[in-house]
N, C-alpha and C. Protein backbone atom coordinates (compact mmCIF):
# COMPACT_ATOMS: atom_id res chain seq x y z
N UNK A 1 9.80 5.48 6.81
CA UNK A 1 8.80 5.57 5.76
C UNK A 1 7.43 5.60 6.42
N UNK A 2 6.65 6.67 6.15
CA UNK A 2 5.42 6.19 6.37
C UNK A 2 4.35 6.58 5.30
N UNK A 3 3.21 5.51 5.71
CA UNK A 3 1.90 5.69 4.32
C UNK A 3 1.52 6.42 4.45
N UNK A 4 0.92 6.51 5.63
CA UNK A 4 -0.33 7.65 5.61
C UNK A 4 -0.11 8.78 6.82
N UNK A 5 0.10 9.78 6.34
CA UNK A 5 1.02 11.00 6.75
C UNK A 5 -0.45 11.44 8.54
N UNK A 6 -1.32 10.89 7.95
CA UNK A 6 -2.43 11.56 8.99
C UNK A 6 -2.84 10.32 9.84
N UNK A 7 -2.15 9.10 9.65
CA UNK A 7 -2.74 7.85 10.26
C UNK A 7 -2.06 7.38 11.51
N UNK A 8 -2.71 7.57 12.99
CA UNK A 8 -1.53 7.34 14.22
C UNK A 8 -2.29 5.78 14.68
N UNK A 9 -3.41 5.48 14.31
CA UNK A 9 -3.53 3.98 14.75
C UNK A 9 -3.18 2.87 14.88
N UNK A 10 -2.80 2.04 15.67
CA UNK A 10 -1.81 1.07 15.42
C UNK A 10 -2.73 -0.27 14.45
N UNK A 11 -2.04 -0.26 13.77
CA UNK A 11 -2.39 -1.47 12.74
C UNK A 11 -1.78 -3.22 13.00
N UNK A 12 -2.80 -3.65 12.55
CA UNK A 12 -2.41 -5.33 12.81
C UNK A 12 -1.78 -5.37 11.44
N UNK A 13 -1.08 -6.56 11.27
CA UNK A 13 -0.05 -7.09 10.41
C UNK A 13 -0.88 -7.30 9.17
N UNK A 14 -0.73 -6.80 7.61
CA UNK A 14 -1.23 -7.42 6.83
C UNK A 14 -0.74 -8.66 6.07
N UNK A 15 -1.52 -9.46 5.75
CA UNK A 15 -1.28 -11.05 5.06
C UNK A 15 -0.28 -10.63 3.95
N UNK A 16 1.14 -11.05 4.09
CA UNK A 16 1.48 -10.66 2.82
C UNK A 16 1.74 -11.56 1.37
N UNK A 17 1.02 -12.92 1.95
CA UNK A 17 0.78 -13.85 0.80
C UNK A 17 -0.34 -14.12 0.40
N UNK A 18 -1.21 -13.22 0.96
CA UNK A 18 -2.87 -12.78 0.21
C UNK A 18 -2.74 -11.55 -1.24
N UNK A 19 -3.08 -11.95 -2.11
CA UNK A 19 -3.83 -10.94 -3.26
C UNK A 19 -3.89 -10.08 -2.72
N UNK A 20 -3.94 -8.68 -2.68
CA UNK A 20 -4.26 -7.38 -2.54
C UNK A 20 -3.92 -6.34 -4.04
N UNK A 21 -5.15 -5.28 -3.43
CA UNK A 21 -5.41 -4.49 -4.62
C UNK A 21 -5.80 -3.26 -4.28
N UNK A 22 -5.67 -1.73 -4.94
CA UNK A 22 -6.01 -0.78 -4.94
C UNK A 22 -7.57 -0.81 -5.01
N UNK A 23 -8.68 -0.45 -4.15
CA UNK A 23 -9.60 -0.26 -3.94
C UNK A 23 -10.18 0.69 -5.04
N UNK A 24 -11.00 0.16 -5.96
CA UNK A 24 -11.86 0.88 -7.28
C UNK A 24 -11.97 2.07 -6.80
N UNK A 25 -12.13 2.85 -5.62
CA UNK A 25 -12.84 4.05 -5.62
C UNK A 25 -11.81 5.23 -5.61
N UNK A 26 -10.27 4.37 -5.41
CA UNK A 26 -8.83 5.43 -5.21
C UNK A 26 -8.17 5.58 -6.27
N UNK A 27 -8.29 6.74 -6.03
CA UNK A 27 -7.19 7.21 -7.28
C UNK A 27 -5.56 8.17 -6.64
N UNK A 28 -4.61 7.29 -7.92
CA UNK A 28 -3.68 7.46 -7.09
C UNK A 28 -2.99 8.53 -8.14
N UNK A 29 -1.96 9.72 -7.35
CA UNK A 29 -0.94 11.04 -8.09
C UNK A 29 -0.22 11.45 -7.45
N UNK A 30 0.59 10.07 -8.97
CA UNK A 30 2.16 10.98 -8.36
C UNK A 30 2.86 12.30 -7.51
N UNK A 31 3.53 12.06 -7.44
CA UNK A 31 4.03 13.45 -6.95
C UNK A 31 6.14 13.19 -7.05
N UNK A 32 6.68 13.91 -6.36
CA UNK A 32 7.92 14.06 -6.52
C UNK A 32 8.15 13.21 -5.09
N UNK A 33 7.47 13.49 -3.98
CA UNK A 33 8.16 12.69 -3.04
C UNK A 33 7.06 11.63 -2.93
N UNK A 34 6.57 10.99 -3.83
CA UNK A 34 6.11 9.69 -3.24
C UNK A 34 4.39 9.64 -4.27
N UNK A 35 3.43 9.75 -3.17
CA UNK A 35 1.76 9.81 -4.17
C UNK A 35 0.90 10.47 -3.19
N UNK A 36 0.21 11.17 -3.41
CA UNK A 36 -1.09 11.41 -2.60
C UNK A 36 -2.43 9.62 -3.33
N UNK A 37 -2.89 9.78 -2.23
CA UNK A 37 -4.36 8.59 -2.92
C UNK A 37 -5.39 9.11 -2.05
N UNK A 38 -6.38 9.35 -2.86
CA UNK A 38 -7.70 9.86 -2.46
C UNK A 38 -9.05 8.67 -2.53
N UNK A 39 -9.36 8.48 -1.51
CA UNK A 39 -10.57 7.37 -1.36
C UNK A 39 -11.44 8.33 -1.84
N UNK A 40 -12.61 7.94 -2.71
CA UNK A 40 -13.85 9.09 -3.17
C UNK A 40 -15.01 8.13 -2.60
N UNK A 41 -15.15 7.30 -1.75
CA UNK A 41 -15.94 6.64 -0.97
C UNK A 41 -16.12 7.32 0.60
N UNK A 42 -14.83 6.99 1.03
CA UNK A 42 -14.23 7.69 2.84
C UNK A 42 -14.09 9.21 2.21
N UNK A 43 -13.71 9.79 1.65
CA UNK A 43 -12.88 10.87 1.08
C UNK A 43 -11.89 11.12 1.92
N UNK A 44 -11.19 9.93 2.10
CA UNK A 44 -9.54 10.07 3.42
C UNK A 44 -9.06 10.38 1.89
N UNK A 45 -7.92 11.10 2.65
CA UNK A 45 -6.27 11.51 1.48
C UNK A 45 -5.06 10.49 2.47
N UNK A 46 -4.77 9.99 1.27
CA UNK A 46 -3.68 9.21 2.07
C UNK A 46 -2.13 9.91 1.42
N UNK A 47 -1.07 10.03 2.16
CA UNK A 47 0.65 10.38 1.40
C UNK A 47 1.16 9.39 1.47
N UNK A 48 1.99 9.06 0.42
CA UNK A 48 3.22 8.05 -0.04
C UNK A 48 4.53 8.79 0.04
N UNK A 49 4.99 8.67 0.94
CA UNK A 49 6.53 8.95 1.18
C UNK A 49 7.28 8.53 0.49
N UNK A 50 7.08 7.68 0.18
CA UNK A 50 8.25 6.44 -0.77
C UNK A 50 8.18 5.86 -1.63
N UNK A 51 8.99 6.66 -2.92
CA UNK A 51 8.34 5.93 -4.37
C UNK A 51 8.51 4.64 -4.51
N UNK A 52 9.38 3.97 -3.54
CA UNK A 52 9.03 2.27 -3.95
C UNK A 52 7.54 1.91 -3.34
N UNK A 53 7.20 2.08 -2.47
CA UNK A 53 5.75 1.96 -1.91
C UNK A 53 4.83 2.44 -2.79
N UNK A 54 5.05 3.42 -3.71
CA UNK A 54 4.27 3.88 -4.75
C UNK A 54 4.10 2.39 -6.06
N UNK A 55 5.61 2.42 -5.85
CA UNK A 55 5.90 1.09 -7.20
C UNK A 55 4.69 0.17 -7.00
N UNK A 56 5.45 -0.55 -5.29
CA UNK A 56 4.50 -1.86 -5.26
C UNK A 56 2.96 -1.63 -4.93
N UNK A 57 2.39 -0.31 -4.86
CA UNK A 57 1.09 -0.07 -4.91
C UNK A 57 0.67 -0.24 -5.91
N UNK A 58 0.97 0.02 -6.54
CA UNK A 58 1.12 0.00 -8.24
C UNK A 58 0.75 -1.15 -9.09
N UNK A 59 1.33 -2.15 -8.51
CA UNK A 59 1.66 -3.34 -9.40
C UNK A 59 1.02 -4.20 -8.13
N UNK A 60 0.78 -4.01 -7.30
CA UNK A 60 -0.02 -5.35 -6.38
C UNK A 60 -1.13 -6.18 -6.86
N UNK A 61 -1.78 -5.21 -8.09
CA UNK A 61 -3.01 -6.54 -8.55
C UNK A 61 -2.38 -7.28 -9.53
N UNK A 62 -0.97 -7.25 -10.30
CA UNK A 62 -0.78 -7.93 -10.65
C UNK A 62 0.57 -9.17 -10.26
N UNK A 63 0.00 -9.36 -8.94
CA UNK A 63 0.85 -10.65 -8.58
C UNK A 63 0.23 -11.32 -7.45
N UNK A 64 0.37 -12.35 -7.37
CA UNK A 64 -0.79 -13.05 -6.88
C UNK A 64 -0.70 -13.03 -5.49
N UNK A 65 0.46 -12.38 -4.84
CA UNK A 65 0.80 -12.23 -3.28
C UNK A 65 1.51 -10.59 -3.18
N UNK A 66 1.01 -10.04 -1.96
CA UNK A 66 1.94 -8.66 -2.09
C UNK A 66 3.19 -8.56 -1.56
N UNK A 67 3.66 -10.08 -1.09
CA UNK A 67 5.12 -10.49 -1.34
C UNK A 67 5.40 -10.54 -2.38
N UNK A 68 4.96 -11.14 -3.28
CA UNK A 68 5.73 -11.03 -4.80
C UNK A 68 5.80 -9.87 -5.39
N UNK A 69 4.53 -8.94 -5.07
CA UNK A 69 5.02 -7.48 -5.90
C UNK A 69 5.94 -6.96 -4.78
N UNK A 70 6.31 -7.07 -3.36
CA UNK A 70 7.44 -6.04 -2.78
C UNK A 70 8.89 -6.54 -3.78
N UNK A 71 9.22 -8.62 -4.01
CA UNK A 71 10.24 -8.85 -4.33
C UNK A 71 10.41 -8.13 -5.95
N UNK A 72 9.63 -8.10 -6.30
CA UNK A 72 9.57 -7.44 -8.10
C UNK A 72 10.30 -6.16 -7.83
N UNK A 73 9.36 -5.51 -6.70
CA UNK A 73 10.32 -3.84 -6.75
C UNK A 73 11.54 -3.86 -5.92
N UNK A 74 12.06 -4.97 -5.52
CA UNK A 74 13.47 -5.07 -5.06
C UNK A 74 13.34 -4.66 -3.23
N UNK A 75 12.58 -5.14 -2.94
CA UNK A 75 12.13 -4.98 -1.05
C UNK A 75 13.38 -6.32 -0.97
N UNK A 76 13.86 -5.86 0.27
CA UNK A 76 14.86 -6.58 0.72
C UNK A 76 14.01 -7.27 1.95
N UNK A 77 14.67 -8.46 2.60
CA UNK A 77 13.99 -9.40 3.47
C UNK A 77 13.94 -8.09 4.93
N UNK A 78 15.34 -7.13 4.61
CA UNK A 78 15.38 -6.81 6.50
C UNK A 78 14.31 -5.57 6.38
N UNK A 79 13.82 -4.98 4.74
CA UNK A 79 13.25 -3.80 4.25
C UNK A 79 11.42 -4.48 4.67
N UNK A 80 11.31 -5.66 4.37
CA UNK A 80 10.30 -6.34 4.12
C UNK A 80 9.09 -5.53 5.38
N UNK A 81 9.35 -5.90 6.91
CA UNK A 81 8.49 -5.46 7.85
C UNK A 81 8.42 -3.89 7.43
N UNK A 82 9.31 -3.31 7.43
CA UNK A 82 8.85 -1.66 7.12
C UNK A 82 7.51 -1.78 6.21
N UNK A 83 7.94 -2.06 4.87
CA UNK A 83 6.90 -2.12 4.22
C UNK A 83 5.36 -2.88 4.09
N UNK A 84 5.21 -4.11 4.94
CA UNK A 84 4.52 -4.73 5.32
C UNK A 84 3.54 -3.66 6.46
N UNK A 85 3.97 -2.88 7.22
CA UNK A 85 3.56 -1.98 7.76
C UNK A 85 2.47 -1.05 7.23
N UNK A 86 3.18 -0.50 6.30
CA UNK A 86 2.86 0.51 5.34
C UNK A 86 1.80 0.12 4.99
N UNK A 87 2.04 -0.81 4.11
CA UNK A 87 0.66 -1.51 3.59
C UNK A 87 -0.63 -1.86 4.23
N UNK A 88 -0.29 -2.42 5.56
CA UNK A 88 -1.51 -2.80 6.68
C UNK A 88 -1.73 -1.02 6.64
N UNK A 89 -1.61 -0.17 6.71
CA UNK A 89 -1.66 1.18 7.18
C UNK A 89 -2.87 1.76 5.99
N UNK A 90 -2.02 1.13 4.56
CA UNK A 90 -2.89 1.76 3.53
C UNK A 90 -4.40 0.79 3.66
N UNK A 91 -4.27 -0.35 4.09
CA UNK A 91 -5.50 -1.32 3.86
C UNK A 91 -6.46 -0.97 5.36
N UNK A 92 -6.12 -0.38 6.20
CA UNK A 92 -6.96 -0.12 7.21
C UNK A 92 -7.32 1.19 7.63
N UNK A 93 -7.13 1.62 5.98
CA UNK A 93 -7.61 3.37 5.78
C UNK A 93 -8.43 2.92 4.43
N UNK A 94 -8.58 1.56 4.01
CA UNK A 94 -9.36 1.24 3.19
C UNK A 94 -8.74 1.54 2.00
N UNK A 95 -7.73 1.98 1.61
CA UNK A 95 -6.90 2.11 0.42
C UNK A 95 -6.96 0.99 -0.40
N UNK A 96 -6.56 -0.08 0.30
CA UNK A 96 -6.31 -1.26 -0.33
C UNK A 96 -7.41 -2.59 0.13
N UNK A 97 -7.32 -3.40 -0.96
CA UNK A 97 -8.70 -4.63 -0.30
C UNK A 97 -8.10 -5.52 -0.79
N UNK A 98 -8.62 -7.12 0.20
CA UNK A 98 -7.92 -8.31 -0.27
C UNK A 98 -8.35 -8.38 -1.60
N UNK A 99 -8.34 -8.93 -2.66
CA UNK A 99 -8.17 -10.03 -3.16
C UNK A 99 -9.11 -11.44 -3.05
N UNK A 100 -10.36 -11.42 -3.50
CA UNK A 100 -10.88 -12.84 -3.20
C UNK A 100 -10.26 -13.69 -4.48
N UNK A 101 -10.73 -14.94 -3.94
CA UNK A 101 -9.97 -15.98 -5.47
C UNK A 101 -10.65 -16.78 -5.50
């Protein structure tokens, strides 16, 4: 699986019992294999390979850890690092932002 079809940087681990959220300025469309998301700030295009990664993009502001939205869309513990990946990938293309509380 990967997020961002144009992104080769290696990414540090994101918090996955921090709040996180789709960044106000992205807008995200569907597609058949997954989502394009367009920052209108950066104007990066990011690809979603994987409609569960689409899911829990989806639903991350509403759970108070983005562990709890992977377990909602059914992320398995050995699935967990893949997607934990992903996510650091979308948040350090600015896709995604913590969460203050």
């Amino acid at each position: 699986m990967t997020a961002c079809a144009v992104s080769t940087k290696n990414t540090s681990t994101l918090d996955l019992n921090q709040a996180w959220q789709v960044h106000p300025q992205v807008s995200i469309r569907p597609e058949p294999f997954g989502a394009l998301l367009y920052h209108f700030g950066t104007r990066k295009l990011s690809f979603l390979k994987d409609r569960r990664l689409l899911e829990i993009v989806q639903v991350l502001s509403d759970y108070p850890t983005a562990r709890q939205a992977c377990d909602v869309i059914g992320v398995t513990e050995t699935e967990l690092p893949q997607f934990q990946r992903a996510l650091a990938t979308l948040r350090d293309s600015q896709m995604l932002i913590e969460v203050s509380v």
